[in-house]
Protein backbone atom coordinates (compact mmCIF):
# COMPACT_ATOMS: atom_id res chain seq x y z
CA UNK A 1 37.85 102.54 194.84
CA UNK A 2 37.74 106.22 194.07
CA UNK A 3 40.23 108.55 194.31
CA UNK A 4 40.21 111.99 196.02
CA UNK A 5 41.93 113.67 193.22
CA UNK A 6 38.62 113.34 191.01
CA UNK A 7 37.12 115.41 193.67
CA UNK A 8 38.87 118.97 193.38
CA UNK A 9 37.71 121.91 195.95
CA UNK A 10 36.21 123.69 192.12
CA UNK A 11 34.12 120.89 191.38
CA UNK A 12 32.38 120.68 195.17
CA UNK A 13 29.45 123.27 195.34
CA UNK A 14 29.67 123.31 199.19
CA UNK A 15 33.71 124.45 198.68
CA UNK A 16 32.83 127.15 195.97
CA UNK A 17 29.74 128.49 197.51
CA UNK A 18 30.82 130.73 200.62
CA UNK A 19 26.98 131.18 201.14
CA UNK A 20 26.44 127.29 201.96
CA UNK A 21 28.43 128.59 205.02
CA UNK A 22 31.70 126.52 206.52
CA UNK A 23 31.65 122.32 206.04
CA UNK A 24 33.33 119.89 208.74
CA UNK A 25 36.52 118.49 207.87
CA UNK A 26 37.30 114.95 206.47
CA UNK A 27 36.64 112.55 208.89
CA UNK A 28 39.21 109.37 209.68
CA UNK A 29 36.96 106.52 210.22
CA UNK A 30 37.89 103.85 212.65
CA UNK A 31 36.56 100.55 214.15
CA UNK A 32 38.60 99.43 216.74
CA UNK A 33 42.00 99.54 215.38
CA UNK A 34 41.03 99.52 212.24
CA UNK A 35 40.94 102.11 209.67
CA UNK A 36 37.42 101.62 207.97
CA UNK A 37 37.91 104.96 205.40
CA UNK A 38 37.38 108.63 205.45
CA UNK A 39 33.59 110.92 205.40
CA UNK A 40 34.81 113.94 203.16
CA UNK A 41 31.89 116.71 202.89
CA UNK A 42 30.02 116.84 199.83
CA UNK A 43 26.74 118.62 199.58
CA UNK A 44 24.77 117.95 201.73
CA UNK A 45 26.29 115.19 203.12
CA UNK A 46 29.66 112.89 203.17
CA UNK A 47 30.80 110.46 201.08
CA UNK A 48 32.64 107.47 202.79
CA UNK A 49 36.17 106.06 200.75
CA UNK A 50 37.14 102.92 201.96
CA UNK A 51 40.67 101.95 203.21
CA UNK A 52 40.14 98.47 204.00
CA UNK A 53 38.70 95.63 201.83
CA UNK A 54 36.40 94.53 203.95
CA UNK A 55 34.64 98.25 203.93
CA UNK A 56 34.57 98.45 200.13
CA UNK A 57 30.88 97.89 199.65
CA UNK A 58 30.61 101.26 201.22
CA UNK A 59 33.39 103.15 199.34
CA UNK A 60 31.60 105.73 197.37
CA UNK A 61 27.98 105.69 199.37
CA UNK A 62 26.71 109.40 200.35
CA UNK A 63 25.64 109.38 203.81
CA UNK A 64 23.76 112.40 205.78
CA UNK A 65 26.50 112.44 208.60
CA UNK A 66 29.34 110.92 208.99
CA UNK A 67 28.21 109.63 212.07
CA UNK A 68 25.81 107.67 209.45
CA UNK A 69 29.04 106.59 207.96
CA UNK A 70 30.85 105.11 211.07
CA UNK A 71 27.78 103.43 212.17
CA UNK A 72 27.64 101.66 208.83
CA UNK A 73 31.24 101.10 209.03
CA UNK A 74 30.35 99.68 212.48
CA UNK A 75 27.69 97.23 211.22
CA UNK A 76 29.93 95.95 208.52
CA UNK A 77 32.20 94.93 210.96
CA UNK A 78 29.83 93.42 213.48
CA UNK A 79 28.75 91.17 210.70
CA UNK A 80 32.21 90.07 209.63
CA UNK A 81 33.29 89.18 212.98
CA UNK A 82 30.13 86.99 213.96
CA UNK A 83 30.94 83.73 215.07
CA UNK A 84 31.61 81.43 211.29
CA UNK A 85 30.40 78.48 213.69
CA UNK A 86 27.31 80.13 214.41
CA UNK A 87 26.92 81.88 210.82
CA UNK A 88 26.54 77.97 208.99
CA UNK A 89 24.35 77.00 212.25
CA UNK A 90 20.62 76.55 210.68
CA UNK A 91 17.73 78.99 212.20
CA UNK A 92 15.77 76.59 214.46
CA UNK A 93 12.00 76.81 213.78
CA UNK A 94 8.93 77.29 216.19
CA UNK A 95 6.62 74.13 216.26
């Protein structure tokens, strides 16, 4: 996981460049009732820090938006909460 500390408001060109004009805030991430992580603005996009363990393969990733980030989040979830009896089921084939 990263931390937000490496990340100081000096060291973030869209911060310390008035010219790149205002950024959106940090944005809390949720699926359902769960906290997935926060988009912070960086650039020209967000980058997603995970709060839950099942969202760390996205901790880190830059996404345009952040809603690229919660729909990411989203899928990550949809594919942890599939059915396990239908996950070890075997494809059926076409004759």
């Amino acid at each position: 996981m990263h931390s937000l500390a490496e990340y100081q408001p000096e060291d973030r060109p869209d911060l310390a460049d008035p010219a790149l004009g205002p950024t959106e805030p940090a944005r809390v991430i949720e699926i359902g009732e769960v906290t997935a992580g926060i988009a912070v603005p960086e650039g020209r996009g967000v980058r997603f820090f995970s709060s839950a363990r099942d969202f760390d393969g996205l901790d880190g990733a830059v996404f345009r938006t952040a809603e690229q980030a919660a729909r990411a989040a989203r899928a990550r979830m949809s594919a942890r909460t599939r059915s396990p009896a239908r996950a070890h089921r075997p494809a059926l084939r076409r004759a």
